[in-house]
PDB file of N, CA and C in Angstrom:
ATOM      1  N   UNK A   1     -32.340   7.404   7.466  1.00  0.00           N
ATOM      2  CA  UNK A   1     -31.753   8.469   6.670  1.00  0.00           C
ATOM      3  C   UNK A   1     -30.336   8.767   7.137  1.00  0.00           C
ATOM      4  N   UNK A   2     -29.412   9.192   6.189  1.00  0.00           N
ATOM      5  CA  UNK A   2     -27.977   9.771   6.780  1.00  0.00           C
ATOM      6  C   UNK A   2     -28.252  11.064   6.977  1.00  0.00           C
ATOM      7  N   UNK A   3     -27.375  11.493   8.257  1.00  0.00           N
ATOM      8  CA  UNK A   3     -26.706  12.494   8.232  1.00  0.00           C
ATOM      9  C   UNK A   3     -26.223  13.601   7.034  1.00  0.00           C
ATOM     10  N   UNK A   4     -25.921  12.809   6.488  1.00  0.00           N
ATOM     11  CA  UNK A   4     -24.986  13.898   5.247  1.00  0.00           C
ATOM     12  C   UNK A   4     -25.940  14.217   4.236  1.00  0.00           C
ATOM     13  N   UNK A   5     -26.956  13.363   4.121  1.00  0.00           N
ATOM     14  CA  UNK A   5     -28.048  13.489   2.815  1.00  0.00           C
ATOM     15  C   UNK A   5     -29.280  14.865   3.956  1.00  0.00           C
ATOM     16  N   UNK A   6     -29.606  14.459   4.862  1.00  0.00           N
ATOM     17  CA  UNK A   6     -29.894  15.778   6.256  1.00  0.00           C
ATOM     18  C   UNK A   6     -29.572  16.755   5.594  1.00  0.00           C
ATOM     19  N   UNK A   7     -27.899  16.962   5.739  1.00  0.00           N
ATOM     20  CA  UNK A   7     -27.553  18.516   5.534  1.00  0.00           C
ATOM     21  C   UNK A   7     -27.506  18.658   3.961  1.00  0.00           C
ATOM     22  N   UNK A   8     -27.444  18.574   3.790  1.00  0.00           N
ATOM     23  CA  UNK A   8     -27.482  18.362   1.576  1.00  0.00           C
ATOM     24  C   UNK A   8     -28.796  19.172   1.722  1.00  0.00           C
ATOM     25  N   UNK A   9     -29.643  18.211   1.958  1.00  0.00           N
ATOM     26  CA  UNK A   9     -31.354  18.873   1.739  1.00  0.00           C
ATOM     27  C   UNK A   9     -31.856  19.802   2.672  1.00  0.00           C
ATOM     28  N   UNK A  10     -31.182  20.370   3.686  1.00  0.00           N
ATOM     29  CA  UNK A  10     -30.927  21.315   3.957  1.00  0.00           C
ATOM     30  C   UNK A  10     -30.814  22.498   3.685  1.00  0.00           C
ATOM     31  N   UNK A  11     -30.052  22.300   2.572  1.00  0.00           N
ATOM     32  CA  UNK A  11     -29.265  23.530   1.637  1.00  0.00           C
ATOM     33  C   UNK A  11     -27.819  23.937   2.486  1.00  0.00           C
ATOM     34  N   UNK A  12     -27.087  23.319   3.104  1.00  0.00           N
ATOM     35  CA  UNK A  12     -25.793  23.715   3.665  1.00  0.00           C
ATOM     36  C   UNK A  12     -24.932  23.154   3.680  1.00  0.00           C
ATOM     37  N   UNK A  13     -23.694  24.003   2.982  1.00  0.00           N
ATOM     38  CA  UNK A  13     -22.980  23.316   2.413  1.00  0.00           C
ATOM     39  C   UNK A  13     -21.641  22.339   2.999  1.00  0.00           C
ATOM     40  N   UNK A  14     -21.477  21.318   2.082  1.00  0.00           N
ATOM     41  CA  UNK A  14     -20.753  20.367   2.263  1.00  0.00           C
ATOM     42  C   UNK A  14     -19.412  20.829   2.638  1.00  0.00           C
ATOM     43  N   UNK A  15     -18.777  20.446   4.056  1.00  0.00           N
ATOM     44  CA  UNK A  15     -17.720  20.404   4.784  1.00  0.00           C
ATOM     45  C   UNK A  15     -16.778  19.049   4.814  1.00  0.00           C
ATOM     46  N   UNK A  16     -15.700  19.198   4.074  1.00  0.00           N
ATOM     47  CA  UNK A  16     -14.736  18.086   3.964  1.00  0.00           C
ATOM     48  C   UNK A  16     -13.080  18.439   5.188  1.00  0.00           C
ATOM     49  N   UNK A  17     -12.837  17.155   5.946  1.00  0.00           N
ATOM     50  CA  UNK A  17     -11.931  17.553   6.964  1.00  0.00           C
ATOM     51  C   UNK A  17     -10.662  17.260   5.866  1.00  0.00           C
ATOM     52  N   UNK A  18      -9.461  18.216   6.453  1.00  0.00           N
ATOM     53  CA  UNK A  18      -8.096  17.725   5.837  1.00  0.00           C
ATOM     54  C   UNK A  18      -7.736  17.095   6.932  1.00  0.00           C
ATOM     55  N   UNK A  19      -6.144  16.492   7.610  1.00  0.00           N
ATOM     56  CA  UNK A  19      -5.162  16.104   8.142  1.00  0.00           C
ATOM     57  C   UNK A  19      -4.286  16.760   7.388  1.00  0.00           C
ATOM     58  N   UNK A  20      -3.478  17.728   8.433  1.00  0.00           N
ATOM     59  CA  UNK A  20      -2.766  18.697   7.641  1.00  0.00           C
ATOM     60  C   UNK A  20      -1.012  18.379   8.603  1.00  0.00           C
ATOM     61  N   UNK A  21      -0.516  17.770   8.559  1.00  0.00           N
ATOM     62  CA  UNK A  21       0.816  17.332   8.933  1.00  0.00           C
ATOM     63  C   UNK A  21       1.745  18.491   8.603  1.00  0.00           C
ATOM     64  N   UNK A  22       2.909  19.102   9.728  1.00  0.00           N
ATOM     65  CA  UNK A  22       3.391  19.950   9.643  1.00  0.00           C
ATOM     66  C   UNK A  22       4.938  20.073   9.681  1.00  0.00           C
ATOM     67  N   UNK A  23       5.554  20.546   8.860  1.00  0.00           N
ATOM     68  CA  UNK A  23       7.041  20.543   9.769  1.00  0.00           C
ATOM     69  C   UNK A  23       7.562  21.015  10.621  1.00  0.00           C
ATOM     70  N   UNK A  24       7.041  22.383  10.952  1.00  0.00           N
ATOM     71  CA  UNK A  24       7.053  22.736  12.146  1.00  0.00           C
ATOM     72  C   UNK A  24       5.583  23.423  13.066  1.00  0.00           C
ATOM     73  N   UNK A  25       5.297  23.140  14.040  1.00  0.00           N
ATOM     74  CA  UNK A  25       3.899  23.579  15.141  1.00  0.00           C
ATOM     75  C   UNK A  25       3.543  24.808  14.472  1.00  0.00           C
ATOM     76  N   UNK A  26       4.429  25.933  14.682  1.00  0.00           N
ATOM     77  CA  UNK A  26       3.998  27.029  14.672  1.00  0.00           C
ATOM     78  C   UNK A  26       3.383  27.666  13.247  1.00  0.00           C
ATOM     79  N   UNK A  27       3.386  27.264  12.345  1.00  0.00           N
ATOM     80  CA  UNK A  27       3.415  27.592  11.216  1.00  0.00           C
ATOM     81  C   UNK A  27       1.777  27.220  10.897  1.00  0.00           C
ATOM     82  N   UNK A  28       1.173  26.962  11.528  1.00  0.00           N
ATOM     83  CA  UNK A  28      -0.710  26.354  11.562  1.00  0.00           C
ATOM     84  C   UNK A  28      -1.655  27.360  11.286  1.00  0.00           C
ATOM     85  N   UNK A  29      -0.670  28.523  11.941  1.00  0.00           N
ATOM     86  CA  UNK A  29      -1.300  29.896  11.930  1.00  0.00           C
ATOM     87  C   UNK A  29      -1.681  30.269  10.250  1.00  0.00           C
ATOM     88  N   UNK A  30      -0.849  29.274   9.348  1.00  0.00           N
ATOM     89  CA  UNK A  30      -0.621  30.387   8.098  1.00  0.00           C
ATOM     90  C   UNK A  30      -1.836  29.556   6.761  1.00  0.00           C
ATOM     91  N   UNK A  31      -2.490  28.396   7.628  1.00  0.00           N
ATOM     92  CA  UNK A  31      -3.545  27.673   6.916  1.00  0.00           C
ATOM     93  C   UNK A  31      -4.710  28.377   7.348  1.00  0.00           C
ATOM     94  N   UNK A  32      -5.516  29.491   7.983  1.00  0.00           N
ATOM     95  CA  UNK A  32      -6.266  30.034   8.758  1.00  0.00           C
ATOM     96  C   UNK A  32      -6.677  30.455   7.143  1.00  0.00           C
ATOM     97  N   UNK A  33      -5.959  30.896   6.150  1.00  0.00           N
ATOM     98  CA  UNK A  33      -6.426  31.807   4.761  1.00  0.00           C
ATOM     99  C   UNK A  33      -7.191  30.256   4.120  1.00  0.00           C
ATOM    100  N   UNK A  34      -6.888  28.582   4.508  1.00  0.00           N
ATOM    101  CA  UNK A  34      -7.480  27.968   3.508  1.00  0.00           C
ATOM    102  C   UNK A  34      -8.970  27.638   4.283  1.00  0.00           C
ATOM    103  N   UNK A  35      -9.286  27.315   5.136  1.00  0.00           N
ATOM    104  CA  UNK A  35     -10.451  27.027   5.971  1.00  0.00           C
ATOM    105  C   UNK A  35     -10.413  27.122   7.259  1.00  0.00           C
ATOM    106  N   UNK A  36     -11.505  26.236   8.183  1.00  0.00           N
ATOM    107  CA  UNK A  36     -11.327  26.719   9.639  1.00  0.00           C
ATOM    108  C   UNK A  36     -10.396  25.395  10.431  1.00  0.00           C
ATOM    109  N   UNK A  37      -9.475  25.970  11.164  1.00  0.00           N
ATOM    110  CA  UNK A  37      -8.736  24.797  11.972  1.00  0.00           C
ATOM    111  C   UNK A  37      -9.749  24.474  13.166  1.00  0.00           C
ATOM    112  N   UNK A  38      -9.663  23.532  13.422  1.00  0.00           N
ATOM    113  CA  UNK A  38     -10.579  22.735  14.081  1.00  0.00           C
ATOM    114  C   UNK A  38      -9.951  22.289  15.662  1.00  0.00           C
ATOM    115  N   UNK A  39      -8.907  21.393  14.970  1.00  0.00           N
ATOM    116  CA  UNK A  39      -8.114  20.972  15.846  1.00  0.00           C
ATOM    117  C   UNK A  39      -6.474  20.812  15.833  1.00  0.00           C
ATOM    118  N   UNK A  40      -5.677  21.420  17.021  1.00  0.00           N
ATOM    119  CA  UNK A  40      -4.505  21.736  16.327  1.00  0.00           C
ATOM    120  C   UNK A  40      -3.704  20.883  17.764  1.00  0.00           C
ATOM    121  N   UNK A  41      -2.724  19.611  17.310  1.00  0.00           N
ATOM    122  CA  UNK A  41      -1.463  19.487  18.512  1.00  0.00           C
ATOM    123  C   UNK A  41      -0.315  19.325  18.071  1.00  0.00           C
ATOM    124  N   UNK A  42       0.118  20.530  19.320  1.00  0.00           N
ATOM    125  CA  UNK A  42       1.130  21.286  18.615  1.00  0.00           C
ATOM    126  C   UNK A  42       2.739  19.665  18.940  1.00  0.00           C
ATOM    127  N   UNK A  43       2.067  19.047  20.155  1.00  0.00           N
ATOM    128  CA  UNK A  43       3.518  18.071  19.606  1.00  0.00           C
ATOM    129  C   UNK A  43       3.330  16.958  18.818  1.00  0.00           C
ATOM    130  N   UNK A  44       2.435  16.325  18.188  1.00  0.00           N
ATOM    131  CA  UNK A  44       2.615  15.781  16.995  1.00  0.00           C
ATOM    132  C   UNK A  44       2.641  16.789  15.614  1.00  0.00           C
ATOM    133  N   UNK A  45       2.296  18.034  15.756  1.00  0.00           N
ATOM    134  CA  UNK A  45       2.984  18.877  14.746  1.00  0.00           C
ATOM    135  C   UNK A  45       1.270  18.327  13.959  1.00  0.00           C
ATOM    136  N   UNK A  46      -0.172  19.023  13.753  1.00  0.00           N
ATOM    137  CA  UNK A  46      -0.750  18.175  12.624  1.00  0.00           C
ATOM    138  C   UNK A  46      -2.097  19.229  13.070  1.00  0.00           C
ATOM    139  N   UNK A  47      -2.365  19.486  12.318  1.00  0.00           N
ATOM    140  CA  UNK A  47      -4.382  20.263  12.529  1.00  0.00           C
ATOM    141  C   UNK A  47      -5.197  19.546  11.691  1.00  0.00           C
ATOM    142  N   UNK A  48      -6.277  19.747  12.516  1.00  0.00           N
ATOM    143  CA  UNK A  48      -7.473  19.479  11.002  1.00  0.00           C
ATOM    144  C   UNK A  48      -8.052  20.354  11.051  1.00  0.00           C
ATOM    145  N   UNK A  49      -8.385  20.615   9.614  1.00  0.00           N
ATOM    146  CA  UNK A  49      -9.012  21.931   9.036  1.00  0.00           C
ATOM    147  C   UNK A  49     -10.136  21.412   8.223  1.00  0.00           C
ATOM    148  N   UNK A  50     -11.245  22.102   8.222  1.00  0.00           N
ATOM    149  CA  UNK A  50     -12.579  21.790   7.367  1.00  0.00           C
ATOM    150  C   UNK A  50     -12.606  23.155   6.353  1.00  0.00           C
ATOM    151  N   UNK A  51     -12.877  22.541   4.976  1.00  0.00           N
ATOM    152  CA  UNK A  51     -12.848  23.465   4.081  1.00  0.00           C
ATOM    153  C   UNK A  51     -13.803  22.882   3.000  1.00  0.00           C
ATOM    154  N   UNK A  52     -14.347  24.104   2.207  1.00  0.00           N
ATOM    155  CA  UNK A  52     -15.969  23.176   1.643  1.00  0.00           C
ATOM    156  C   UNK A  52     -15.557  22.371   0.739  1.00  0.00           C
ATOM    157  N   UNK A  53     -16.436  21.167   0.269  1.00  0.00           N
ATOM    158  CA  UNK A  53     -15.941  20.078  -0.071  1.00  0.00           C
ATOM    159  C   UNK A  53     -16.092  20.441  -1.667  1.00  0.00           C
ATOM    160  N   UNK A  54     -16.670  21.284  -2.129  1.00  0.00           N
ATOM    161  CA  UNK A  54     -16.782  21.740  -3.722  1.00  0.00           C
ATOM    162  C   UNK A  54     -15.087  21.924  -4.208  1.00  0.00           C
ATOM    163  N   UNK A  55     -14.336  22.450  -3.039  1.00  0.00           N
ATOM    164  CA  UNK A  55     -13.064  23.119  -3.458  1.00  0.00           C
ATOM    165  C   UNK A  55     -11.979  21.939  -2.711  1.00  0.00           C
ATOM    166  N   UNK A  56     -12.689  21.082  -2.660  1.00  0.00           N
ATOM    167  CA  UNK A  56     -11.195  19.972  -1.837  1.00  0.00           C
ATOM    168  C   UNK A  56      -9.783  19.992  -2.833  1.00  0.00           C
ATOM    169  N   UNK A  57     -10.226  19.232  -3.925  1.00  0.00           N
ATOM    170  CA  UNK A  57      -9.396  18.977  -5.139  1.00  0.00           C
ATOM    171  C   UNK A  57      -8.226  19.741  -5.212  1.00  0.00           C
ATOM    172  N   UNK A  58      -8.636  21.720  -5.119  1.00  0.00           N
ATOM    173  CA  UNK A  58      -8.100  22.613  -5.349  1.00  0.00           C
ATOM    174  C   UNK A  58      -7.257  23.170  -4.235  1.00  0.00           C
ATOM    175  N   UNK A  59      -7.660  23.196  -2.908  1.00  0.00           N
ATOM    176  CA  UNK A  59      -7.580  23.103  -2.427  1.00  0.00           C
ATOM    177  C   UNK A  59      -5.777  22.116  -2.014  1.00  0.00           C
ATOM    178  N   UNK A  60      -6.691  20.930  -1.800  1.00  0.00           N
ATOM    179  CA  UNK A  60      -5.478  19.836  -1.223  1.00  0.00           C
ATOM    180  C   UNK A  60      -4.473  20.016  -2.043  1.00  0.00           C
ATOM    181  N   UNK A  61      -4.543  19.967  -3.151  1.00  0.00           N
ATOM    182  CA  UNK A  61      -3.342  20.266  -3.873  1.00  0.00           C
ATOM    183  C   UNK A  61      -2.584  21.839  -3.649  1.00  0.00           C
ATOM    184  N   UNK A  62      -3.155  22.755  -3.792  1.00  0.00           N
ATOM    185  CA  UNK A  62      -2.277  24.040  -2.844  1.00  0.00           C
ATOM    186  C   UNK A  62      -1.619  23.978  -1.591  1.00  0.00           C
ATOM    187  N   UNK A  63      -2.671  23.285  -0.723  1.00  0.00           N
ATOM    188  CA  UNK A  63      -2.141  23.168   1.108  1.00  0.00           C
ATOM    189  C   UNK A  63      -0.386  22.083   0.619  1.00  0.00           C
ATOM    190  N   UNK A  64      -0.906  21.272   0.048  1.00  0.00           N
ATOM    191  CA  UNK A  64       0.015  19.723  -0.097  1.00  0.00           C
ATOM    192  C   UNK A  64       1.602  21.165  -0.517  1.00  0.00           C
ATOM    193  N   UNK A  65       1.639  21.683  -1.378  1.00  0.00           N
ATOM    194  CA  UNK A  65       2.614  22.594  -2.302  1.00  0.00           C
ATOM    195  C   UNK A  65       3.130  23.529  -1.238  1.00  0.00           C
ATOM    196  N   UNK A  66       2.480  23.845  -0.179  1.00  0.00           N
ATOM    197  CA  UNK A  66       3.230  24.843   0.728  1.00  0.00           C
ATOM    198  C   UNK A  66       4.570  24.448   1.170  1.00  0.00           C
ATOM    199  N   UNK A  67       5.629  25.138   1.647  1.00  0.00           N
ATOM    200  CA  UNK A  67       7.362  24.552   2.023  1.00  0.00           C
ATOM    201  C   UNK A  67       6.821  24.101   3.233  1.00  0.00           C
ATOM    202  N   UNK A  68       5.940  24.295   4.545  1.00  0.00           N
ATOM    203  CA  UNK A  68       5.896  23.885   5.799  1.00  0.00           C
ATOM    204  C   UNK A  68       4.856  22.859   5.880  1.00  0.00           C
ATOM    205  N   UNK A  69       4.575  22.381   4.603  1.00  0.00           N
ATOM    206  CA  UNK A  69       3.651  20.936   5.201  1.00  0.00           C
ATOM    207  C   UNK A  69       4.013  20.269   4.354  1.00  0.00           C
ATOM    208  N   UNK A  70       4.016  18.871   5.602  1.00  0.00           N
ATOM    209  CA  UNK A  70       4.751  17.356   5.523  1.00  0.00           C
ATOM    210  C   UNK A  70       4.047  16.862   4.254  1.00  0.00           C
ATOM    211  N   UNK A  71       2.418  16.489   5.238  1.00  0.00           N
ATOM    212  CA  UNK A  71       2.014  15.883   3.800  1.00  0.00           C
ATOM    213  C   UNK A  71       0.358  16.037   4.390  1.00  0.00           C
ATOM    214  N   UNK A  72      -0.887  15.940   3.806  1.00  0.00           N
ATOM    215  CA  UNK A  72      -1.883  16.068   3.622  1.00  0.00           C
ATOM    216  C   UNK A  72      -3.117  14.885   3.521  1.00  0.00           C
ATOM    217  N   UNK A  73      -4.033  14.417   4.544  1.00  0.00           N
ATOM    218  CA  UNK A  73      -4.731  13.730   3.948  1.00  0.00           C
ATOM    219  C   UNK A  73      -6.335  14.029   4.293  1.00  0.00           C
ATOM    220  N   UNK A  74      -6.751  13.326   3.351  1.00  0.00           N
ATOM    221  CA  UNK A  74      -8.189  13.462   3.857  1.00  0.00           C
ATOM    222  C   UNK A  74      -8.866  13.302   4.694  1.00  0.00           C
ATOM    223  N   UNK A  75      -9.809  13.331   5.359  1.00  0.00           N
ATOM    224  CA  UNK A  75     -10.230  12.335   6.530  1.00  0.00           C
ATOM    225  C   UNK A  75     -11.538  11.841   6.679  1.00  0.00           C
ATOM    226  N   UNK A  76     -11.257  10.535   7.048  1.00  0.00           N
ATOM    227  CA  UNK A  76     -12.037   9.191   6.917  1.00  0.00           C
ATOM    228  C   UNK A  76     -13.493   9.667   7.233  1.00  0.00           C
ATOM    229  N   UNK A  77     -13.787  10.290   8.180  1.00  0.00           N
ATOM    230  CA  UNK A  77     -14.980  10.606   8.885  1.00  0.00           C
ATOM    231  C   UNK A  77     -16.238  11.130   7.963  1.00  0.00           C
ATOM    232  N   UNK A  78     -16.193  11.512   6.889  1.00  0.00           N
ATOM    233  CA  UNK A  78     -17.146  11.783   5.552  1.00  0.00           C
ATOM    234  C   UNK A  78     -17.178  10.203   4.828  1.00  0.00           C
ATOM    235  N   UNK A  79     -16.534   9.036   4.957  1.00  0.00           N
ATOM    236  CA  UNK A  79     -16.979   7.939   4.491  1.00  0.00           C
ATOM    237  C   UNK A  79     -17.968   7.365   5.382  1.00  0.00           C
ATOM    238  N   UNK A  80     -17.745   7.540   6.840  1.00  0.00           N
ATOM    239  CA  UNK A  80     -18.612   7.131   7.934  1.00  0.00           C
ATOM    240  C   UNK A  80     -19.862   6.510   7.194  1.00  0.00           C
ATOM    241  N   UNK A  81     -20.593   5.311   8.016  1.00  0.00           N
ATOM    242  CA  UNK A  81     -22.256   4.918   7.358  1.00  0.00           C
ATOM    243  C   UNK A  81     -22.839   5.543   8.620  1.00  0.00           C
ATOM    244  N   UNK A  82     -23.532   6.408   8.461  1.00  0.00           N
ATOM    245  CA  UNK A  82     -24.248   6.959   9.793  1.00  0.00           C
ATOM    246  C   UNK A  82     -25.118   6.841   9.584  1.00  0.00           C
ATOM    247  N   UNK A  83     -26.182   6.191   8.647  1.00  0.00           N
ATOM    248  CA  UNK A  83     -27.441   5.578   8.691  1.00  0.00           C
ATOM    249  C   UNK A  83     -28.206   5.186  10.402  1.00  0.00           C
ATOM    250  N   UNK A  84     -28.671   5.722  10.576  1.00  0.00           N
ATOM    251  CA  UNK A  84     -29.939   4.925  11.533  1.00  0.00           C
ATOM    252  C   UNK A  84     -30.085   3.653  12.073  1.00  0.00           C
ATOM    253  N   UNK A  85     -30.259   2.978  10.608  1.00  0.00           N
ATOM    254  CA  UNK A  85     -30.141   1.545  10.587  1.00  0.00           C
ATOM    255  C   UNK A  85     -28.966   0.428  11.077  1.00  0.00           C
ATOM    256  N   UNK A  86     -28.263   1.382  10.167  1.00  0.00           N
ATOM    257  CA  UNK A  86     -26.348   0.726  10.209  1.00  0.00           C
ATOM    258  C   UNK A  86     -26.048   1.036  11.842  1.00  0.00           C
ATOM    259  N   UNK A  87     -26.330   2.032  12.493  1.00  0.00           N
ATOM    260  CA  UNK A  87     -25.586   2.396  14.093  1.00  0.00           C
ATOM    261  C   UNK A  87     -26.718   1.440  15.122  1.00  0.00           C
ATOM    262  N   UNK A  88     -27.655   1.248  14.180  1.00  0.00           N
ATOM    263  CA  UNK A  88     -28.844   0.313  15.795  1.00  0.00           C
ATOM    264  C   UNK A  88     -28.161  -1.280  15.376  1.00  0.00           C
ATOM    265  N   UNK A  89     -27.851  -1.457  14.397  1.00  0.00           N
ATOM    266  CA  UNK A  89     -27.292  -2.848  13.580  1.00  0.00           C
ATOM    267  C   UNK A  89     -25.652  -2.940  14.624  1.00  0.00           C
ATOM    268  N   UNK A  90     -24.948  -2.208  14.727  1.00  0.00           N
ATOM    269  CA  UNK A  90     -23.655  -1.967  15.560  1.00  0.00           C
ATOM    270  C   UNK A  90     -24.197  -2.595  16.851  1.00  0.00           C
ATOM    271  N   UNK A  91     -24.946  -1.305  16.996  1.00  0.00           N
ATOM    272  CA  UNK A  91     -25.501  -1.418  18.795  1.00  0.00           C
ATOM    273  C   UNK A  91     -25.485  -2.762  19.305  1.00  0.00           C
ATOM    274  N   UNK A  92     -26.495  -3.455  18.245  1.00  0.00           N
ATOM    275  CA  UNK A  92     -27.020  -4.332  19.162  1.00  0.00           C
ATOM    276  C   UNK A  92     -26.027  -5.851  18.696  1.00  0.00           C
ATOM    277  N   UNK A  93     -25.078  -5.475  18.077  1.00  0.00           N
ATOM    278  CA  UNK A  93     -23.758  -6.686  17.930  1.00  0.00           C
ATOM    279  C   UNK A  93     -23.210  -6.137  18.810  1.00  0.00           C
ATOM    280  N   UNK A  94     -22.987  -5.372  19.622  1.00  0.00           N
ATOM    281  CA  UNK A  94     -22.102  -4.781  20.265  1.00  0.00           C
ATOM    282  C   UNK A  94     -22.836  -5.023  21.880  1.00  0.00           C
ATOM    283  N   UNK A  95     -23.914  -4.930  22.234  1.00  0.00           N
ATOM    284  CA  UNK A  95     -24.625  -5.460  23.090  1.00  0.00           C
ATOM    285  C   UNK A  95     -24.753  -7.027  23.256  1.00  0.00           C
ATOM    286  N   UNK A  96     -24.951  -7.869  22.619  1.00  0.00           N
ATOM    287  CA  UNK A  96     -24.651  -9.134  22.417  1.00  0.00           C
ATOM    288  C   UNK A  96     -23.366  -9.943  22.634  1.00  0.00           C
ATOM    289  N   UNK A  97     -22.786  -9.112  22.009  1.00  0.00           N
ATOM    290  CA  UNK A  97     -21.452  -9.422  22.411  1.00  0.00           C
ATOM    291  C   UNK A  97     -20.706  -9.213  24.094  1.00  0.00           C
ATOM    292  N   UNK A  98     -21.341  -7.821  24.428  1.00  0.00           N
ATOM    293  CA  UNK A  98     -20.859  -7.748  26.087  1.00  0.00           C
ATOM    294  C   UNK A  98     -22.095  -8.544  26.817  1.00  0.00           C
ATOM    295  N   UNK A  99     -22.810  -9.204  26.675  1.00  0.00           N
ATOM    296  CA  UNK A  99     -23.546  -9.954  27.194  1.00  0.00           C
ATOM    297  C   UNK A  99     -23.128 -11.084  27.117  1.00  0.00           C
ATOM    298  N   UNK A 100     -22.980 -11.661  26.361  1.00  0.00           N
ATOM    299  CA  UNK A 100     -21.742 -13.196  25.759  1.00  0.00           C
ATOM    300  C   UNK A 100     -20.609 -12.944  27.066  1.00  0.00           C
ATOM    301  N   UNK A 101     -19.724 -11.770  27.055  1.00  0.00           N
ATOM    302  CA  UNK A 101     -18.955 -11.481  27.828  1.00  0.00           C
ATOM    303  C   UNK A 101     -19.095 -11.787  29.500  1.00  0.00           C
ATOM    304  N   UNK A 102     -20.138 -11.174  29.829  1.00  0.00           N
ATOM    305  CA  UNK A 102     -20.650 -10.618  31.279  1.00  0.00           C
ATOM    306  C   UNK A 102     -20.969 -12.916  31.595  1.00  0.00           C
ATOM    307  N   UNK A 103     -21.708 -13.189  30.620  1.00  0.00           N
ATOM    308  CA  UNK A 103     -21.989 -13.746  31.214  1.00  0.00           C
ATOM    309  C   UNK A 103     -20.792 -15.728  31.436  1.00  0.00           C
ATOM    310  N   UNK A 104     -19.397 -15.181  30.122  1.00  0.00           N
ATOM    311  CA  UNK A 104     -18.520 -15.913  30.983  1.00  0.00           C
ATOM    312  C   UNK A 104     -17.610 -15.823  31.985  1.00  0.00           C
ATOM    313  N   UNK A 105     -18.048 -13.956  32.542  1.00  0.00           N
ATOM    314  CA  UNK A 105     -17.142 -13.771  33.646  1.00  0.00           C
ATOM    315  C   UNK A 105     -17.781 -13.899  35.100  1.00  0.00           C
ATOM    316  N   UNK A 106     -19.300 -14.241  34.587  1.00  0.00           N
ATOM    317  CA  UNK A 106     -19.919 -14.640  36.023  1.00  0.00           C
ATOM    318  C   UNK A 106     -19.854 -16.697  36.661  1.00  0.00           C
ATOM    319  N   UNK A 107     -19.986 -16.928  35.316  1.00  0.00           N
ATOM    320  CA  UNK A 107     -19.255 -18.532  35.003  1.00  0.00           C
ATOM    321  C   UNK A 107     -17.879 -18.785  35.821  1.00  0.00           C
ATOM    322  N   UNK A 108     -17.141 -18.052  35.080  1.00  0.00           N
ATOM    323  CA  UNK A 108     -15.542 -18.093  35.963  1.00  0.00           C
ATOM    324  C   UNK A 108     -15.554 -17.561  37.128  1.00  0.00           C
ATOM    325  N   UNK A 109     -16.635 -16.155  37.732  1.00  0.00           N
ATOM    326  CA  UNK A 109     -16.411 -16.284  39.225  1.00  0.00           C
ATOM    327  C   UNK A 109     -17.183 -17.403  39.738  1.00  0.00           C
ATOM    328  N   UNK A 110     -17.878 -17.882  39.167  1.00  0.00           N
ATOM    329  CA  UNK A 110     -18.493 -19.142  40.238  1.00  0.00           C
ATOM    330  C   UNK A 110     -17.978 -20.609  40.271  1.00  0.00           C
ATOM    331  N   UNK A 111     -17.084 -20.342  39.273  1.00  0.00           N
ATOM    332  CA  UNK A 111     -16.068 -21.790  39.392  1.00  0.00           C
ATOM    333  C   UNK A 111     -15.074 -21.504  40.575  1.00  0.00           C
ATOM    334  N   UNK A 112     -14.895 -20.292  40.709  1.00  0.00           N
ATOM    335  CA  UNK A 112     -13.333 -20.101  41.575  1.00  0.00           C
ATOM    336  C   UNK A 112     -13.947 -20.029  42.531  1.00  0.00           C
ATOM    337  N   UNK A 113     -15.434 -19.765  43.280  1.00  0.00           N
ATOM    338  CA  UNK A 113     -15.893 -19.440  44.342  1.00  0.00           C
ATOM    339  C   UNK A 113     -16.504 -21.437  44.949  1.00  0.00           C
ATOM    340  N   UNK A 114     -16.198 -21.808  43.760  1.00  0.00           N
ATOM    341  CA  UNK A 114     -16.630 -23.238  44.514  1.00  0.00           C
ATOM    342  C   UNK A 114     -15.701 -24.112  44.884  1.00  0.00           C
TER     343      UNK A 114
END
């Protein structure tokens, strides 16, 4: 099962992240009226803010129109496959693979040790 289908049937509602690019740091304070900032650094100038995903549309297009922001994007992390299936399917290419690894760096120490 996903994650996202979880909270759906749940009953709670859908949270979409922005990337909110700034022209200047200080001005982060004044997105607090569109949703919650999450994460804010202040020297790349950029927050992310989660705001419900019913109102993105409406939303992104207001934040995008403000004079102090650069530019606006969505973020990737709601395409995520967080299936069950799909992350044990990762795992274990990902295990295989550092095993493949481990075992040509024990190869090469025993060539140099002979």
């Amino acid at each position: 099962m996903s994650i996202n289908k979880d909270i759906a049937d749940a009953g709670l509602s859908q949270r979409a992240g922005l990337i909110v690019y700034l022209k200047n740091a200080s001005d982060q304070y004044k997105l607090r009226h569109f949703g919650d900032i999450v994460y804010f650094s202040k020297r790349m100038r950029y927050c992310v803010l989660y705001i419900d995903d019913s109102d993105i549309d409406y939303e992104l297009s207001e934040i995008s129109h403000l004079d102090f922001v650069d530019r606006v994007e969505i973020s990737e992390k709601d395409q995520l496959d967080l299936d069950s299936k799909h992350i044990e399917k990762q795992l274990i290419e990902m295990s295989e693979k550092a095993e493949i690894e481990l075992q040509k760096r024990q190869k090469e120490n025993e060539d140099i040790l002979k």
